[in-house]
Protein backbone atom coordinates (compact mmCIF):
# COMPACT_ATOMS: atom_id res chain seq x y z
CA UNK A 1 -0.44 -11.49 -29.46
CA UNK A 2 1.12 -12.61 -32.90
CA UNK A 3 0.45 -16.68 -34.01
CA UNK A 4 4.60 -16.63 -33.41
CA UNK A 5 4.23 -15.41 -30.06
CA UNK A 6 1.69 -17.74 -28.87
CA UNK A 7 4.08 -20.51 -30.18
CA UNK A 8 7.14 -19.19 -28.02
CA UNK A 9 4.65 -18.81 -24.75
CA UNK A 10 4.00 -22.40 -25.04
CA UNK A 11 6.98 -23.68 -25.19
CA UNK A 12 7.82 -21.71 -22.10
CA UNK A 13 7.73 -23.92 -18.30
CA UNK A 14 5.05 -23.09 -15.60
CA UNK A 15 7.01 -20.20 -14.26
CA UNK A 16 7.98 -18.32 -17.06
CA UNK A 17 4.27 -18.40 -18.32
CA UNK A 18 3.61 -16.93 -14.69
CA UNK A 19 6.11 -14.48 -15.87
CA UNK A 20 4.78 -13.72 -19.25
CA UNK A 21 0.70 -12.70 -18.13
CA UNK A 22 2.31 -11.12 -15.05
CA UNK A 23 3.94 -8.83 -17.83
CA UNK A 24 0.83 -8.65 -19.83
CA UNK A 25 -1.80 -7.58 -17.11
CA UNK A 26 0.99 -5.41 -15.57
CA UNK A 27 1.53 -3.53 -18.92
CA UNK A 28 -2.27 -3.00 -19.18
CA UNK A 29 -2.59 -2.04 -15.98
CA UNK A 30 0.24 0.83 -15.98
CA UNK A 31 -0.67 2.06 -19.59
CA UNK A 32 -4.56 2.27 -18.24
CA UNK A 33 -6.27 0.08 -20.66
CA UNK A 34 -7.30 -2.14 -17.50
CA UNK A 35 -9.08 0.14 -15.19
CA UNK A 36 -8.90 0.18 -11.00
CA UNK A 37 -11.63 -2.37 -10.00
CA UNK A 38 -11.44 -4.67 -12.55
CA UNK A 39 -12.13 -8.10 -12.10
CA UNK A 40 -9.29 -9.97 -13.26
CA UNK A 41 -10.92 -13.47 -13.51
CA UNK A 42 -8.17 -16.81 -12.81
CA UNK A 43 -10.86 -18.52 -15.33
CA UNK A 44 -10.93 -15.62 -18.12
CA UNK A 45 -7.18 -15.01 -17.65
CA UNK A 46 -6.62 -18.91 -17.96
CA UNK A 47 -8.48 -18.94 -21.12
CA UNK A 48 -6.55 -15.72 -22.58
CA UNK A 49 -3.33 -17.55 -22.51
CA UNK A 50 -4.10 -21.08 -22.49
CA UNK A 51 -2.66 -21.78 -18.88
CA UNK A 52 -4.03 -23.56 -15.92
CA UNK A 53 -5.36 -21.43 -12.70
CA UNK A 54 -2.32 -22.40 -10.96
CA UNK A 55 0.09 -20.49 -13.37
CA UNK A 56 -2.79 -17.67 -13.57
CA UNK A 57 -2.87 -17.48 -9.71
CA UNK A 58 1.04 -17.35 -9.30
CA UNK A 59 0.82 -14.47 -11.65
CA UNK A 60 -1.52 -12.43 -9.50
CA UNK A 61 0.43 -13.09 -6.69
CA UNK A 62 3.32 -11.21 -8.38
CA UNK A 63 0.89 -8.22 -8.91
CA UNK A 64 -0.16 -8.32 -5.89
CA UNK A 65 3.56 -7.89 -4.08
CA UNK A 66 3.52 -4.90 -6.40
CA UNK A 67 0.48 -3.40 -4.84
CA UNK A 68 -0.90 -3.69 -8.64
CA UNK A 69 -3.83 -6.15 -7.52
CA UNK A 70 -5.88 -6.81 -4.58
CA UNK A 71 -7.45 -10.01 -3.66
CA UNK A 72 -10.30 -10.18 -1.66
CA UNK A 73 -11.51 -13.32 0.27
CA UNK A 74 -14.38 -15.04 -1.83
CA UNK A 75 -14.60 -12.21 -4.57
CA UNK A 76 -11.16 -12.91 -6.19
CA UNK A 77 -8.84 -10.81 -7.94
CA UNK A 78 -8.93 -6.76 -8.73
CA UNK A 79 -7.07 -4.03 -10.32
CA UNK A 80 -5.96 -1.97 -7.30
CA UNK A 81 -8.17 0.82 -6.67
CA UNK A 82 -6.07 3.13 -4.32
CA UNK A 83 -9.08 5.45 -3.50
CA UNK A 84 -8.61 9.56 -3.23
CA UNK A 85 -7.79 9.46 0.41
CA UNK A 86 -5.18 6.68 -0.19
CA UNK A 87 -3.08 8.94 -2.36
CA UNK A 88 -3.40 12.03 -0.34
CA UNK A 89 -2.39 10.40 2.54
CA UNK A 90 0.41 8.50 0.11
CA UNK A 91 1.84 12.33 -0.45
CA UNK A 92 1.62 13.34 2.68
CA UNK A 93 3.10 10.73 4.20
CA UNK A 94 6.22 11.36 1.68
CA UNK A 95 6.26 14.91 2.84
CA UNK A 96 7.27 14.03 6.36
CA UNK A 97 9.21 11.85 5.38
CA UNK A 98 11.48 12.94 2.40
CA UNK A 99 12.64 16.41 3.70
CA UNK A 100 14.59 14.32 6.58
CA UNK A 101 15.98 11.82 3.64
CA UNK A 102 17.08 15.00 2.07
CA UNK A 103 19.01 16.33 4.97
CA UNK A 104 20.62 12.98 5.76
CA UNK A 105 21.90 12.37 2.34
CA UNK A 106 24.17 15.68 2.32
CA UNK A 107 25.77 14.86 5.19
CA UNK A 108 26.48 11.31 3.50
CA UNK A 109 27.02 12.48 0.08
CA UNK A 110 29.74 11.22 -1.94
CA UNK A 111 31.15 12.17 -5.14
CA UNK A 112 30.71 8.51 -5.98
CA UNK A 113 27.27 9.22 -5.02
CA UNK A 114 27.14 12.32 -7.66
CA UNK A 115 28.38 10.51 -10.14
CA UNK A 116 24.97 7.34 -9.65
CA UNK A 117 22.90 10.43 -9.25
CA UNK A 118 24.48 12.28 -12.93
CA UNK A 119 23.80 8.92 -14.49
CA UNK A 120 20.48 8.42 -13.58
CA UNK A 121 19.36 11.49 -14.29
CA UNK A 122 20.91 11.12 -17.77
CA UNK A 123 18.74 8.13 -18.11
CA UNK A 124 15.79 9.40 -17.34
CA UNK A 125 16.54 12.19 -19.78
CA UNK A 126 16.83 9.22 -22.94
CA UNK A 127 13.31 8.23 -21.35
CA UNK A 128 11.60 11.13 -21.95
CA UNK A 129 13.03 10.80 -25.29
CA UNK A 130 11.13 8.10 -26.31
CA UNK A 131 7.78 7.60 -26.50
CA UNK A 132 5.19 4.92 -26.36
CA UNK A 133 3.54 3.37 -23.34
CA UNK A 134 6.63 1.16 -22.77
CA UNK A 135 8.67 4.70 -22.19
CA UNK A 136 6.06 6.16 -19.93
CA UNK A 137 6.42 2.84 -17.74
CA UNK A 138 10.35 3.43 -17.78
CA UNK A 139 9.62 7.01 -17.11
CA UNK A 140 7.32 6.38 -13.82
CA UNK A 141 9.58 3.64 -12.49
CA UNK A 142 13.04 6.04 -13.30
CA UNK A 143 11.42 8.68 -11.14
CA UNK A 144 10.49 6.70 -7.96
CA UNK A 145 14.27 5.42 -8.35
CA UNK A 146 15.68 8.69 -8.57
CA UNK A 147 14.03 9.18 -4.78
CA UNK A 148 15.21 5.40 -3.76
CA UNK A 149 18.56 6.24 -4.58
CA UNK A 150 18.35 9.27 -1.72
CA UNK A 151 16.83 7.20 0.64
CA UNK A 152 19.48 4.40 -0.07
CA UNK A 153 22.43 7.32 0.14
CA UNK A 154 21.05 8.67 3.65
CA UNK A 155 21.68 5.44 5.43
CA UNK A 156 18.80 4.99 7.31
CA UNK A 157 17.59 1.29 6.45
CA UNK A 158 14.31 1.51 8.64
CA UNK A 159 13.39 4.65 6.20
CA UNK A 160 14.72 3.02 3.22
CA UNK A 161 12.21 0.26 3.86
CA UNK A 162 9.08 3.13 4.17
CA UNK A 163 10.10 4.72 0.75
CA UNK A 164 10.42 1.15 -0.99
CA UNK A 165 6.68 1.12 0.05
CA UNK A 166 5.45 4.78 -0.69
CA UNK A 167 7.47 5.01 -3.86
CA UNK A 168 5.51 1.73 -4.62
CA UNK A 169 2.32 3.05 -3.77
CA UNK A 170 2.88 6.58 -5.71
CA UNK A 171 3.85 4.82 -8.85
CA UNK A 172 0.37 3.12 -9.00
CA UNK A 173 -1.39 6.40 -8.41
CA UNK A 174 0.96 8.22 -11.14
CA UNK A 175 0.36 5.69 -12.96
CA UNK A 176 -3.51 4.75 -12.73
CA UNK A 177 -4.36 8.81 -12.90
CA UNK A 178 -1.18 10.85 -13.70
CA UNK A 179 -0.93 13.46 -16.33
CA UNK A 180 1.24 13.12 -19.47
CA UNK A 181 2.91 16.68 -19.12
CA UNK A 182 4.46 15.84 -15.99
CA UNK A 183 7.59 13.91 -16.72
CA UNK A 184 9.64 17.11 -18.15
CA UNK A 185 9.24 19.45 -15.15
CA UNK A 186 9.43 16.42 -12.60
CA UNK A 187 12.50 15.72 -14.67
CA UNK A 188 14.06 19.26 -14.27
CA UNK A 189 12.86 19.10 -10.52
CA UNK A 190 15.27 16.28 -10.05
CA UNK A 191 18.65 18.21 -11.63
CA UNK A 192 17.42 21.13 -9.14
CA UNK A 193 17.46 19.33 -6.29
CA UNK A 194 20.41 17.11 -7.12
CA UNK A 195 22.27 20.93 -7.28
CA UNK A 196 20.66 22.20 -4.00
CA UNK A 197 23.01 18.39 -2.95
CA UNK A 198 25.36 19.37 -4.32
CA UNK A 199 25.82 22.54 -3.07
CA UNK A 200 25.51 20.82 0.66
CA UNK A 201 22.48 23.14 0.91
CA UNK A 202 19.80 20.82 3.16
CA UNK A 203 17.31 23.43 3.32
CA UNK A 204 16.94 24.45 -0.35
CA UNK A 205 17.41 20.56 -1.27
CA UNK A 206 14.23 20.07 1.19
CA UNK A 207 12.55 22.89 0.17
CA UNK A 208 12.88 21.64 -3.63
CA UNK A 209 11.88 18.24 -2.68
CA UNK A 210 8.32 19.32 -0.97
CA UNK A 211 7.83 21.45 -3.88
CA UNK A 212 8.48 18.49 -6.27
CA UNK A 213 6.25 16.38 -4.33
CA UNK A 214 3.47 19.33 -4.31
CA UNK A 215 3.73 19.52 -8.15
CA UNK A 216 3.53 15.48 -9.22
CA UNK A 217 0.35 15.62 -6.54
CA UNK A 218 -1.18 18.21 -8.45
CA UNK A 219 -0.63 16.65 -11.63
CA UNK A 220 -3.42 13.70 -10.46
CA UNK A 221 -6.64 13.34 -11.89
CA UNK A 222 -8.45 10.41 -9.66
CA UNK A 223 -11.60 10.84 -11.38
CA UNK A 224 -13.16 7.46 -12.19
CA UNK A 225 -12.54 6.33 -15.44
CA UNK A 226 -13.85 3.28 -17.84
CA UNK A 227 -11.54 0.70 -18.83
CA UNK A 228 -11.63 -1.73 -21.78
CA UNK A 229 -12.88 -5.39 -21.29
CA UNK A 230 -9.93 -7.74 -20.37
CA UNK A 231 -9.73 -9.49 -23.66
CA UNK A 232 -9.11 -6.20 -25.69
CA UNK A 233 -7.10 -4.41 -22.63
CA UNK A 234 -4.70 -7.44 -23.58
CA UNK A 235 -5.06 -7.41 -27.77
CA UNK A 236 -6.04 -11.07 -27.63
């Protein structure tokens, strides 16, 4: 963090500091330089930035809505650490659950809906065009909304509100142990199925989607990993 910098995040209320080392741990925590498990001290943190606990501990809170930090009961503060079994069970749970999204959203579809589908999918594309941590994060969160956007065009709020969740909970595991080489073919994935819509085809579109789920799955490494100490995962 640049002398200049430190000078603006001073000037900035309690809030918007709550705001600012929200962004900060959350960046280090998608781009991996903060590992699962770590101990995100409200002391240490305070120190970082200069703020009191209060501001620290509003900022947690914020990761932890996310489902980026857990806090447990006299311990404090943690990097989630969504265990192997959490994210096979995260998958699997978005296999029963996405094939029926699929089939509800051609009977809804739109060419409204086409066109919010074409344009997201042309985003995504200038994602993968840049590069840099701050693209993968755009690239992780463009995904999950490409399956948000189904859920949201098949009408069914009660399943809406499960995917808000899993598509939550899979972006921390792509995230925390995710390959790099996964974004192109996950990217084509989405144009196929978005066709197989198109087309009014259900059971290719589902077919596509498991297939799509199969491959990010495969694509996880959720070996244990070190992480850098919290000063340097933050560059202060």
């Amino acid at each position: 963090m640049s002398l200049q910098e430190k000078w603006i995040f001073a000037d900035n209320n309690a809030e918007d500091r709550a705001f600012a080392i929200r962004e900060a741990l959350r960046n280090a925590i998608i781009d991996r330089r903060l590992a699962p498990g770590t101990k995100l001290s409200e002391a240490e943190v305070g120190e970082l930035f200069d703020v009191s606990r209060t501001v620290v501990r509003s900022a947690l809170q914020m990761l932890g809505y996310e489902g980026l930090v857990k806090t447990e009961r006299n311990r404090g503060a943690f990097v989630s650490n969504p265990s192997p079994e959490e994210a096979v069970q995260v998958f699997a749970s978005r296999r029963l659950i996405e094939p029926g999204i699929v089939t509800a959203a051609v009977e809804k579809l739109t060419e409204e809906h086409l066109h919010l589908f074409r344009q997201h999918l042309r985003e995504e594309e200038q994602h993968l065009r840049d590069h840099g941590p701050a693209a993968r994060r755009a690239e992780i969160k463009a995904s999950g909304d490409f399956h948000l956007l189904l859920a949201k065009v098949a009408g069914n709020a009660i399943l809406q509100k499960f995917m808000d969740e899993l598509i939550a909970r899979s972006s921390l595991v792509i995230a925390l142990y995710g390959g790099t080489g996964i974004s192109r073919c996950g990217h084509n994935e989405h144009h196929d199925i978005l066709a197989a819509l198109e087309a009014r085809d259900a059971k290719a579109a589902s077919a596509l989607m498991l297939h799509h789920i199969d491959h990010i799955e495969a694509d996880l490494d959720l070996r244990s990993r070190e992480g850098l100490a919290l000063k340097d995962a933050l560059g202060l």
